[in-house]
C-alpha atoms as a PDB file:
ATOM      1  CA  UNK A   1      80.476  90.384  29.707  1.00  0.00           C
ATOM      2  CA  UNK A   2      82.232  88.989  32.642  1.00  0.00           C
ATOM      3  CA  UNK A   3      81.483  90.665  36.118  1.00  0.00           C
ATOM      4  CA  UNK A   4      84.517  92.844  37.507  1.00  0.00           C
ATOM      5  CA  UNK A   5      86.339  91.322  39.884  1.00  0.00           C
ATOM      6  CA  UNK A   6      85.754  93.174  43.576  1.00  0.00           C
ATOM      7  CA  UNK A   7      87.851  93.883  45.859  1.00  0.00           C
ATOM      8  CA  UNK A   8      86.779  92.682  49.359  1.00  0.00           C
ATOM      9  CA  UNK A   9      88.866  93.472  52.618  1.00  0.00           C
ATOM     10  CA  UNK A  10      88.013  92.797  55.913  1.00  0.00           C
ATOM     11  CA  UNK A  11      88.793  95.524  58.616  1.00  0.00           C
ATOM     12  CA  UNK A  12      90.790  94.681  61.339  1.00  0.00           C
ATOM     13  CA  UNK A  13      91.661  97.618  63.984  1.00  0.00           C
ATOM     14  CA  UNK A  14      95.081  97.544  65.529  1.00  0.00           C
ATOM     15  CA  UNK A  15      94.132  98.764  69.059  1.00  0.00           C
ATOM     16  CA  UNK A  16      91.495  99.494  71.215  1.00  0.00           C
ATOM     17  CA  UNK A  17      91.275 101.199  74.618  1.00  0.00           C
ATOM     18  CA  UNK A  18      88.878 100.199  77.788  1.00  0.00           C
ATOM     19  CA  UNK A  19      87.444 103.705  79.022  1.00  0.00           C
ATOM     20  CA  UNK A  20      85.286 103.986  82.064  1.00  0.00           C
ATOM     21  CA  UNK A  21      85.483 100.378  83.481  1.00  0.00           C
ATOM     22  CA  UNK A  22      84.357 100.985  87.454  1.00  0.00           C
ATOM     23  CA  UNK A  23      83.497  98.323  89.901  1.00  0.00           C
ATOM     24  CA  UNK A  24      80.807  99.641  92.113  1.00  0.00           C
ATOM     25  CA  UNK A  25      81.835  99.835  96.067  1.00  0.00           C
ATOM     26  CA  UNK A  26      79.514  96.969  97.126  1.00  0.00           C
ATOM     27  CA  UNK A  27      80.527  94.739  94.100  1.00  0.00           C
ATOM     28  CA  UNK A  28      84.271  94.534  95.077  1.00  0.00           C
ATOM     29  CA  UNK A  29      85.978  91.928  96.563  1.00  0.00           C
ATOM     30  CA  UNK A  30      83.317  89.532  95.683  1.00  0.00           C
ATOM     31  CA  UNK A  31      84.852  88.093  92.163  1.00  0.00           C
ATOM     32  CA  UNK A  32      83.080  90.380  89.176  1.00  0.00           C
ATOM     33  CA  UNK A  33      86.458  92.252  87.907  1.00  0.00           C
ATOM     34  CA  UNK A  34      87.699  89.048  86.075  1.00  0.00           C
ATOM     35  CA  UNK A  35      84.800  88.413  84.379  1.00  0.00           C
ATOM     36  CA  UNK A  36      84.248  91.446  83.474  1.00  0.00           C
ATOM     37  CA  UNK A  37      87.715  91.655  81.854  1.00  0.00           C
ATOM     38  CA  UNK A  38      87.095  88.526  79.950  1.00  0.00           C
ATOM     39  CA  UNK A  39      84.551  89.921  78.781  1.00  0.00           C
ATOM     40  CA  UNK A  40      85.890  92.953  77.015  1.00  0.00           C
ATOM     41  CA  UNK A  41      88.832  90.872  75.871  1.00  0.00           C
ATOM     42  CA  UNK A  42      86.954  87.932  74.793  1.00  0.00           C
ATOM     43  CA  UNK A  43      84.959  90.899  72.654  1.00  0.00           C
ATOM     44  CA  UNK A  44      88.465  93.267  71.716  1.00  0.00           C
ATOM     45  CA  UNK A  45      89.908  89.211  70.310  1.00  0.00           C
ATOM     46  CA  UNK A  46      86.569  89.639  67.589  1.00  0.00           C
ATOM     47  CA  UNK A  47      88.265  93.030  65.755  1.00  0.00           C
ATOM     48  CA  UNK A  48      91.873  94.287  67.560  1.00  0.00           C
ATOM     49  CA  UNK A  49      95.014  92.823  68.142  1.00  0.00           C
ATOM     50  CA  UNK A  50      95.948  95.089  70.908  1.00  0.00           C
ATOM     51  CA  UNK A  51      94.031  96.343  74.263  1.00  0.00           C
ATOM     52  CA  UNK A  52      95.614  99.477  76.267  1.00  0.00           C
ATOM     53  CA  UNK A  53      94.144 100.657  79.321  1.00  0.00           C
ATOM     54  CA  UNK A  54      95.840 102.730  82.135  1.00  0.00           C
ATOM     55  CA  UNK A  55      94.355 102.589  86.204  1.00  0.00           C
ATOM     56  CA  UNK A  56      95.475 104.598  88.802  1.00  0.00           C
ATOM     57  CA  UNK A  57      99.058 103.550  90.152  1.00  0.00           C
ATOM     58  CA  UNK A  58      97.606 103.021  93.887  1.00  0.00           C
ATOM     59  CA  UNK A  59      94.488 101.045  93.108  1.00  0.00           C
ATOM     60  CA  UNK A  60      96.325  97.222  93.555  1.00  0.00           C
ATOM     61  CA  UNK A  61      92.803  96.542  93.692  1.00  0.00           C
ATOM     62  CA  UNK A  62      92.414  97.069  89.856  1.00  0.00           C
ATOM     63  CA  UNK A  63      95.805  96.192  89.039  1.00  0.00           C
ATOM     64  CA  UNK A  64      96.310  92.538  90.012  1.00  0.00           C
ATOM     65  CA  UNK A  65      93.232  91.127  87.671  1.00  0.00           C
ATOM     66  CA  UNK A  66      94.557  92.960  84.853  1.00  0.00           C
ATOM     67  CA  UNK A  67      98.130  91.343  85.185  1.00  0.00           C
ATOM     68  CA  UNK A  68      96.094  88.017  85.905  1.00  0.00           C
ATOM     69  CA  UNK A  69      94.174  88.689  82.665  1.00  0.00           C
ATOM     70  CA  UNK A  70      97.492  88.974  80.624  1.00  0.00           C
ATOM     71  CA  UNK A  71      98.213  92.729  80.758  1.00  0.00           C
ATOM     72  CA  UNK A  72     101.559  94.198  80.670  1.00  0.00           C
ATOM     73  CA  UNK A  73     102.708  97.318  82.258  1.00  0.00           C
ATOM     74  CA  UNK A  74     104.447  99.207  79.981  1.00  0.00           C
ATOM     75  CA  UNK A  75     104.936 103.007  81.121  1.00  0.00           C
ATOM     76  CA  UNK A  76     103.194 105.384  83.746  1.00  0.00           C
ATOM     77  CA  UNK A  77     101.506 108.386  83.279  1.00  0.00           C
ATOM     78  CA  UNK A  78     102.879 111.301  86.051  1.00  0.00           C
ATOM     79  CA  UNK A  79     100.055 113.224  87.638  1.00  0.00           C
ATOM     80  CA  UNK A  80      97.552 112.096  84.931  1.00  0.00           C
ATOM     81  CA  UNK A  81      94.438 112.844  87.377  1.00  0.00           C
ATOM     82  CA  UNK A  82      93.895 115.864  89.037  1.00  0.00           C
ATOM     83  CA  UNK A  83      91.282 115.645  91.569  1.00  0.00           C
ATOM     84  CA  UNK A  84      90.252 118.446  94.097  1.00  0.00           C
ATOM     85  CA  UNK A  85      93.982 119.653  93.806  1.00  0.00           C
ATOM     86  CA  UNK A  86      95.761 116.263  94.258  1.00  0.00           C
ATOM     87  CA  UNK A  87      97.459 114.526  91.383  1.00  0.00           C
ATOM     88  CA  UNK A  88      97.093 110.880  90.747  1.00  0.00           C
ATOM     89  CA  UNK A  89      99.653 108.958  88.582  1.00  0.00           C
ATOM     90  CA  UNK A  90      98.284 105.958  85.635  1.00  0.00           C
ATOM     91  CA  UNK A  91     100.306 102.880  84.564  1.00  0.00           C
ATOM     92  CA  UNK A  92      99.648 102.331  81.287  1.00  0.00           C
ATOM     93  CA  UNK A  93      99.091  98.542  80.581  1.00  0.00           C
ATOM     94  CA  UNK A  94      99.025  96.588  77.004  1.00  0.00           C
ATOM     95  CA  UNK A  95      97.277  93.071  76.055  1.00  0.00           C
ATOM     96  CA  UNK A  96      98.417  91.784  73.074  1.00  0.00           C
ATOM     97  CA  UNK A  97      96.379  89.457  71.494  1.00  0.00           C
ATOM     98  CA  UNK A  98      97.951  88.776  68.610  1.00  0.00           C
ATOM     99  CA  UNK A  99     100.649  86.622  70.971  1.00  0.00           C
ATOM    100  CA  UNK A 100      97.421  84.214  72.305  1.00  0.00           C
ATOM    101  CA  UNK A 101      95.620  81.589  70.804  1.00  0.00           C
END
């Protein structure tokens, strides 16, 4: 008797989310964010098509290698941090990476 055939999929997650990316004091300025992103992306390109993140609407600092990298603002987030009784607001950015290659 002939085997059954199988049914085989591969999964593939839509969208994934940085969390908790921090560039210690000393380390800034000195060239490690971009790596860092390719990093994560060059990993997120192995199983997502989309990468969301969202960084604190002052921190230009943080900002400016993630538009570099290919992110996209798409939205902010008012008073998304509250710390010691001051709000902070997010933009919320998007790679695609379905679109590269």
């Amino acid at each position: 008797m002939p085997e059954a055939p199988k049914l085989c999929y591969q999964r593939h997650f839509v969208g994934g989310a940085s969390w908790g990316v921090f560039v210690s004091a000393d380390a800034r300025g000195v060239c490690v964010g971009m790596p860092l992103i390719a990093a994560v992306t060059a990993y997120a390109e192995t199983c997502v098509d989309d990468v969301g993140l969202s960084v604190e609407a002052a921190n230009h600092g943080a900002i400016r290698p993630y538009e570099a990298a290919g992110f996209v603002p798409y939205g902010i987030e008012l008073r998304a941090l509250n710390i010691a009784d001051v709000f902070y607001d997010e933009i919320l950015m998007n790679l695609d990476l379905s679109r590269q290659g």
